[in-house]
N, C-alpha and C. Protein backbone atom coordinates (compact mmCIF):
# COMPACT_ATOMS: atom_id res chain seq x y z
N UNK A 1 17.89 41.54 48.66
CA UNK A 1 17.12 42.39 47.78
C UNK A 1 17.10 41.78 46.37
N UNK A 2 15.94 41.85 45.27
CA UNK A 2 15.57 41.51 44.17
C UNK A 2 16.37 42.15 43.33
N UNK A 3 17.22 41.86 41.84
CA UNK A 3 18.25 42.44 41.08
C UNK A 3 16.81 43.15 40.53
N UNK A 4 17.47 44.41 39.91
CA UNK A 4 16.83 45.25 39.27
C UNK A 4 16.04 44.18 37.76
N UNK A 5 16.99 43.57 37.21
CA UNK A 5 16.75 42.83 36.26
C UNK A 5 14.81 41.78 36.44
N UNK A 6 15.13 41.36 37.39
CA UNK A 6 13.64 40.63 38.20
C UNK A 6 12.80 41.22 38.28
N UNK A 7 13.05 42.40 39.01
CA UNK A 7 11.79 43.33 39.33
C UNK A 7 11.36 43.35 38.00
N UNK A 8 12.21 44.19 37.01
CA UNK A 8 11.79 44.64 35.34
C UNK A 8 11.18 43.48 35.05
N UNK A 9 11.82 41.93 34.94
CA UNK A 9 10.72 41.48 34.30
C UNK A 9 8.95 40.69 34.76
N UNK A 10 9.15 40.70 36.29
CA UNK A 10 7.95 40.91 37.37
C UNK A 10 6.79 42.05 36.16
N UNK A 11 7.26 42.58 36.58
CA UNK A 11 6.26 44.14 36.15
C UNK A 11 6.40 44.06 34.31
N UNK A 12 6.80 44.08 33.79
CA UNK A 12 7.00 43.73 32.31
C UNK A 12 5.83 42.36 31.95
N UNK A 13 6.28 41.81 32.99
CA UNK A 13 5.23 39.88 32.74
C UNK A 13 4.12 40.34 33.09
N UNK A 14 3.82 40.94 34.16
CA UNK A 14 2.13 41.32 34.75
C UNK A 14 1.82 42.60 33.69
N UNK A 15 2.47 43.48 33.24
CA UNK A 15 1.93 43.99 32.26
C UNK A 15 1.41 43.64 30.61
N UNK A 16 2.32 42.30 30.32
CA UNK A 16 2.06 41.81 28.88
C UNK A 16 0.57 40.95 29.03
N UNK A 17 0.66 40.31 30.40
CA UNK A 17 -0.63 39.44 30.83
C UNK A 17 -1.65 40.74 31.15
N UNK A 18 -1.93 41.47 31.33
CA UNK A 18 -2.41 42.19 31.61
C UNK A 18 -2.97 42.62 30.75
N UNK A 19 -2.35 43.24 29.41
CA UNK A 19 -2.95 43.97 28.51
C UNK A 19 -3.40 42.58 27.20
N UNK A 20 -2.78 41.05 27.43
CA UNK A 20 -4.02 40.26 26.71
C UNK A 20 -4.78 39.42 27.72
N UNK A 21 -5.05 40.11 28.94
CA UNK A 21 -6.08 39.60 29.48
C UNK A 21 -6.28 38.43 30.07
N UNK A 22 -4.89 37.43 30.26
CA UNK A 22 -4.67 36.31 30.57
C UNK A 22 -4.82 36.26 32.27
N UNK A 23 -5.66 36.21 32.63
CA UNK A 23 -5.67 35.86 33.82
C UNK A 23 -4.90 35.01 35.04
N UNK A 24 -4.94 34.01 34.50
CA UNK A 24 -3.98 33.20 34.94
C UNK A 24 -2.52 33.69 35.01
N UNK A 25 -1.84 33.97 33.68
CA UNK A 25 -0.82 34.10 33.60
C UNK A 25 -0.05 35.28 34.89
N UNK A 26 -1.36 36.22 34.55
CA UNK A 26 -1.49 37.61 35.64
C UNK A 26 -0.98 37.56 36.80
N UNK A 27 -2.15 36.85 37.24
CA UNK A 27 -1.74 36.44 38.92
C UNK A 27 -0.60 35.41 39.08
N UNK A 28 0.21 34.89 38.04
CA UNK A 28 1.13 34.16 38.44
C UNK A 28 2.43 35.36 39.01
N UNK A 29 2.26 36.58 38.66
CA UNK A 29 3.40 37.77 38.79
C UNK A 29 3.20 38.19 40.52
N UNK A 30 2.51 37.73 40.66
CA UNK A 30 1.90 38.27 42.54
C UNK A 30 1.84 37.24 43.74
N UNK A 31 2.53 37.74 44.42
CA UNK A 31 2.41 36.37 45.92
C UNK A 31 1.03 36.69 45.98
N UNK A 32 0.75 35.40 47.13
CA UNK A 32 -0.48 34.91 47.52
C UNK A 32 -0.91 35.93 48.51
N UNK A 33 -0.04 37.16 49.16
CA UNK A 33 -0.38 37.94 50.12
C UNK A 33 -0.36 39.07 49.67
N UNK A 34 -0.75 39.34 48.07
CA UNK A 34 -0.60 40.31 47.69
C UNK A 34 -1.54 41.43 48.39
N UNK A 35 -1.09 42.70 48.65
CA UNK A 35 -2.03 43.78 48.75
C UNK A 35 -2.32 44.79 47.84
N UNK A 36 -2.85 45.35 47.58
CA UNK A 36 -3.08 46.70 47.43
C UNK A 36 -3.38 47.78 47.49
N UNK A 37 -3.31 48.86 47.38
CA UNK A 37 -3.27 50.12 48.24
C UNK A 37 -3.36 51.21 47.64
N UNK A 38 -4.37 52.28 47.67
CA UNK A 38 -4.50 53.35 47.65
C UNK A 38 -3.45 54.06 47.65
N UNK A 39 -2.89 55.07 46.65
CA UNK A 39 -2.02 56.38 46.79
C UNK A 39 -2.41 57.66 47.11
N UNK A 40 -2.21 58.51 47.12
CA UNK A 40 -1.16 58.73 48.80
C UNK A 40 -1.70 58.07 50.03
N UNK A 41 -3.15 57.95 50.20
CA UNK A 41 -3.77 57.67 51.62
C UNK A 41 -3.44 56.45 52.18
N UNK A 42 -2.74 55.59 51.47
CA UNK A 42 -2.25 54.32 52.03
C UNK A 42 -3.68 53.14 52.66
N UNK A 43 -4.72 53.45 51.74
CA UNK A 43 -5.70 52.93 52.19
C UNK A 43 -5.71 51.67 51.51
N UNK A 44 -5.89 50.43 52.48
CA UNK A 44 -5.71 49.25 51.89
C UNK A 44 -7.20 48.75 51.05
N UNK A 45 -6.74 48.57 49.83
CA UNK A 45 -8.16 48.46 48.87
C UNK A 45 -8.59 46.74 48.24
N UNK A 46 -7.18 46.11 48.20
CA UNK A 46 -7.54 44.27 48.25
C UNK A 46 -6.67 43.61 49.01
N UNK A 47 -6.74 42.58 49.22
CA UNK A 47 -5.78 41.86 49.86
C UNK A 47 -5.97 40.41 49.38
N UNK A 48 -4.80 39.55 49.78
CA UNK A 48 -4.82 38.21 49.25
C UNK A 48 -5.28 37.66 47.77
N UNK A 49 -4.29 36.92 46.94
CA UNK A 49 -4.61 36.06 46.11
C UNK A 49 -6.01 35.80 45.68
N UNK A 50 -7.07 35.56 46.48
CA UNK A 50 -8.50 35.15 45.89
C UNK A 50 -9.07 36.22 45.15
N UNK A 51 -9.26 37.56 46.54
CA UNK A 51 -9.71 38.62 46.17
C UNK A 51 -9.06 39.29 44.51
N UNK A 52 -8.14 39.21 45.07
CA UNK A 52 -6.56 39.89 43.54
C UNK A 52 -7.41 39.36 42.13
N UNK A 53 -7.71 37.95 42.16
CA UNK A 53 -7.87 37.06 40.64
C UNK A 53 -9.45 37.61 40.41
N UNK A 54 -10.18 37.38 41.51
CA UNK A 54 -11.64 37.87 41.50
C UNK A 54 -12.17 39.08 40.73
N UNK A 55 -10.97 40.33 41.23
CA UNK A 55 -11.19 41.71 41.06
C UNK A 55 -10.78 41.60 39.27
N UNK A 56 -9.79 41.48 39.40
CA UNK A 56 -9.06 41.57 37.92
C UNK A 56 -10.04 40.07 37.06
N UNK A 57 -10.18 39.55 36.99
CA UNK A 57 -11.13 38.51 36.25
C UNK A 57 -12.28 39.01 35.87
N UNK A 58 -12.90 40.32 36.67
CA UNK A 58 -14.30 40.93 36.29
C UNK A 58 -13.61 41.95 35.70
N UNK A 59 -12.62 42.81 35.92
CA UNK A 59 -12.07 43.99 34.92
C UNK A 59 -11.77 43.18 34.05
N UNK A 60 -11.05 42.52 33.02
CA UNK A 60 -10.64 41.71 32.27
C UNK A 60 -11.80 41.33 31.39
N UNK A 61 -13.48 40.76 31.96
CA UNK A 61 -14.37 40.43 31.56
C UNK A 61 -14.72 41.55 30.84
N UNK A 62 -15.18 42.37 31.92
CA UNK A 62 -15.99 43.55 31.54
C UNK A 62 -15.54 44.65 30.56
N UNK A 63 -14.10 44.64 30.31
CA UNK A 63 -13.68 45.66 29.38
C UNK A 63 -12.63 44.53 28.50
N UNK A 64 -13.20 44.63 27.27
CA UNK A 64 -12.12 43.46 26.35
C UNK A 64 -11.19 44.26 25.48
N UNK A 65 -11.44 45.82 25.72
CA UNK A 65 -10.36 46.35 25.09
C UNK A 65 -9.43 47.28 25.83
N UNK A 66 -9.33 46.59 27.24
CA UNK A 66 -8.82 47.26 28.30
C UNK A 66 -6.88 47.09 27.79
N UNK A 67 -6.18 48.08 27.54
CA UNK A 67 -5.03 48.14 27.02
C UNK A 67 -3.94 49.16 28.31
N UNK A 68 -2.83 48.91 28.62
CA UNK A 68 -2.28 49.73 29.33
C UNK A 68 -0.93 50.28 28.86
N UNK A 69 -0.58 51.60 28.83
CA UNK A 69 0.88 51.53 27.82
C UNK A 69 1.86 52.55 28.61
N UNK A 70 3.02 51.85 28.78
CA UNK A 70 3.62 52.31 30.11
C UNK A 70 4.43 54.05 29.49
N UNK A 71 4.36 54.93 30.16
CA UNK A 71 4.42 55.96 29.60
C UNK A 71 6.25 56.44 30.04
N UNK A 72 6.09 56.04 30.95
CA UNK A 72 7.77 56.21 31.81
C UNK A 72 7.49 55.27 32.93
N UNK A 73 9.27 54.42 33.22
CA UNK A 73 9.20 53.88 34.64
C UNK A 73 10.62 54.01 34.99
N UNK A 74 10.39 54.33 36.14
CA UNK A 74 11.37 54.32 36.96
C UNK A 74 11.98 52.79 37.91
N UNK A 75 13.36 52.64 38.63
CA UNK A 75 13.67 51.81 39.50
C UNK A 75 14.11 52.76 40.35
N UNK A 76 14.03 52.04 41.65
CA UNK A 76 14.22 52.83 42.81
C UNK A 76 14.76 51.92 43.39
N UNK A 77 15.92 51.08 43.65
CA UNK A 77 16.55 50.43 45.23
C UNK A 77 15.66 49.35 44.74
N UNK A 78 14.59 49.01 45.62
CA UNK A 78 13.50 47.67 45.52
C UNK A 78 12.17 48.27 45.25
N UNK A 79 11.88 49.46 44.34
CA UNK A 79 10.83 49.49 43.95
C UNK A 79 10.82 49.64 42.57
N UNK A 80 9.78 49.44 41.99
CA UNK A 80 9.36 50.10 40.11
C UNK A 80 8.45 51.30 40.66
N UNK A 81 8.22 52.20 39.73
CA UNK A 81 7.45 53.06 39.45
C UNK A 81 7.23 53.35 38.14
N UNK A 82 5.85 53.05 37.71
CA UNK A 82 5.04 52.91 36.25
C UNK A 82 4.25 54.28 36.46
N UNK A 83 4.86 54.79 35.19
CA UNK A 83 3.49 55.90 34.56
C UNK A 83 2.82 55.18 33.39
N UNK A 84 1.21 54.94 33.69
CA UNK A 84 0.71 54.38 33.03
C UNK A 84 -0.39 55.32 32.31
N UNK A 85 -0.96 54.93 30.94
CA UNK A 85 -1.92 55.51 30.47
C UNK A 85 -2.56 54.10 29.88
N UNK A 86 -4.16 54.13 30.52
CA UNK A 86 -4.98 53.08 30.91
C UNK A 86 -6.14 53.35 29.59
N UNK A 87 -6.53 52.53 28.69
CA UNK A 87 -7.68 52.86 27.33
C UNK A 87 -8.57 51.50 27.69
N UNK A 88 -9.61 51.54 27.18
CA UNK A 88 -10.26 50.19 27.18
C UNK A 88 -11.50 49.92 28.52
N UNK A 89 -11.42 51.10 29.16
CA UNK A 89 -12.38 50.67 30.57
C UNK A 89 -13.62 51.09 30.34
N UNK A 90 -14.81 50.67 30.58
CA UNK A 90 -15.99 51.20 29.65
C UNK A 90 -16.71 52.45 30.90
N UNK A 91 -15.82 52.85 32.70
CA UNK A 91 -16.40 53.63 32.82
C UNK A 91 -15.53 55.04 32.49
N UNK A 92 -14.42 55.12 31.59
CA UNK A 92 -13.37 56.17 31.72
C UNK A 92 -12.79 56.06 30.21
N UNK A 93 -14.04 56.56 29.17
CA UNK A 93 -13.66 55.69 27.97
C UNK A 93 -12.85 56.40 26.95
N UNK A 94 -12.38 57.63 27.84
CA UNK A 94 -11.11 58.55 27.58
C UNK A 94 -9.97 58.33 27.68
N UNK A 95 -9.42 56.93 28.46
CA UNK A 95 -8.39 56.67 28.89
C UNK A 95 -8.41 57.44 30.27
N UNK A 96 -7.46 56.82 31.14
CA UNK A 96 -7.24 57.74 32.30
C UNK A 96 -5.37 57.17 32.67
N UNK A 97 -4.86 58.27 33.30
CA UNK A 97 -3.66 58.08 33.83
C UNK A 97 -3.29 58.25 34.72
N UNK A 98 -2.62 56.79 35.35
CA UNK A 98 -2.31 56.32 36.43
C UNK A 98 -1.15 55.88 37.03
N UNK A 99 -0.23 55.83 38.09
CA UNK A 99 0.38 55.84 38.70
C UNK A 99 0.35 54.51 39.30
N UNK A 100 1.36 53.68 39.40
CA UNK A 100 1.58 52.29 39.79
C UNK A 100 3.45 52.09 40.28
N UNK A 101 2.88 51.60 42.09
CA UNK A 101 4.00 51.22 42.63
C UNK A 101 3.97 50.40 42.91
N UNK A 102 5.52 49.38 42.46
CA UNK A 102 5.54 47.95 42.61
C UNK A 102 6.57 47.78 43.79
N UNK A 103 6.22 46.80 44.60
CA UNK A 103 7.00 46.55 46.01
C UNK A 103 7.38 44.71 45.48
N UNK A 104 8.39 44.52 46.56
CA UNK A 104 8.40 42.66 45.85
C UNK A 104 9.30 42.21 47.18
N UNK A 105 8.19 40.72 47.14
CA UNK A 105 9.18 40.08 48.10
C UNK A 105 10.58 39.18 48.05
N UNK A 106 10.56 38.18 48.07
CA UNK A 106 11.81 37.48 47.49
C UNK A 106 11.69 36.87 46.00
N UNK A 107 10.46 36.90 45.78
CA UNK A 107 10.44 36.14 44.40
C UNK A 107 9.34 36.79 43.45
N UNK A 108 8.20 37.48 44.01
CA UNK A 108 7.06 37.77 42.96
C UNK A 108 6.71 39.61 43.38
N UNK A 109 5.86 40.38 43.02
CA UNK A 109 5.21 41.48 43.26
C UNK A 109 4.27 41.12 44.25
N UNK A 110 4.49 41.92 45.78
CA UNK A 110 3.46 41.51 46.84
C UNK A 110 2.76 42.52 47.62
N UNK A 111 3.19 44.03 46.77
CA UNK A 111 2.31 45.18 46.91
C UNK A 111 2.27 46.03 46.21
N UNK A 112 1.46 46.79 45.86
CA UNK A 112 0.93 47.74 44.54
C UNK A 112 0.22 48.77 45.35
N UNK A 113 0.67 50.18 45.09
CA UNK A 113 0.15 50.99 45.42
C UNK A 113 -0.25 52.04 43.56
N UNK A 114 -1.96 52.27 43.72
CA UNK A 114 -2.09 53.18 43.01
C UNK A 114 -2.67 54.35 42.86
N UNK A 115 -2.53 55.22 41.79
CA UNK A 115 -2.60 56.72 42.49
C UNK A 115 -3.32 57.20 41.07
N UNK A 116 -4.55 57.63 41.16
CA UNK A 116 -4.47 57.85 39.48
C UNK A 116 -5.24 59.59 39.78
């Protein structure tokens, strides 16, 4: 299992890349088999590395003042749990708040479930 310490800074790194938009840096926080997934319905919504950089490269584009600011997180055993409050998206230009679960394999974040 991943030390609590890793996970924190996994999810800490994909969040600092995240909110300046670094793409690259982003997807360096995620295996190549990353998924992601719908909350509660467990509905699988991306999968794999290509798709992952693709999706987030057009959010990233399309909103340049897309900002995320973690509101509370939890550790659980081998998970994070982020309460997030999301500003910057040009279709939700109220902010919206969202729910983010981080799963990890031996070395990076390799599933995300979100719930907003």
């Amino acid at each position: 299992m991943m030390s609590s310490e890793k996970m924190l800074q996994l999810v800490q790194g994909q969040l600092e890349a995240y909110n300046n938009r670094d793409i690259q840096k982003f997807c360096t926080y995620f295996s190549s088999d990353i998924r992601i997934y719908r909350f509660p319905s467990n509905e699988l919504i991306m999968e794999g590395a290509e798709a992952f950089e693709k999706a987030y490269e057009k959010r990233f584009s399309s909103n340049p003042q897309l900002h995320c600011e973690i509101k509370n997180r939890i550790i659980m055993k081998d998970i994070v749990l982020d309460e997030e409050w999301v500003t910057g998206v040009t279709d939700t230009p109220e902010g919206s708040r969202v729910m983010a679960l981080y799963a990890f394999n031996k070395e990076k974040i390799n599933q995300v479930w979100f719930a907003k």
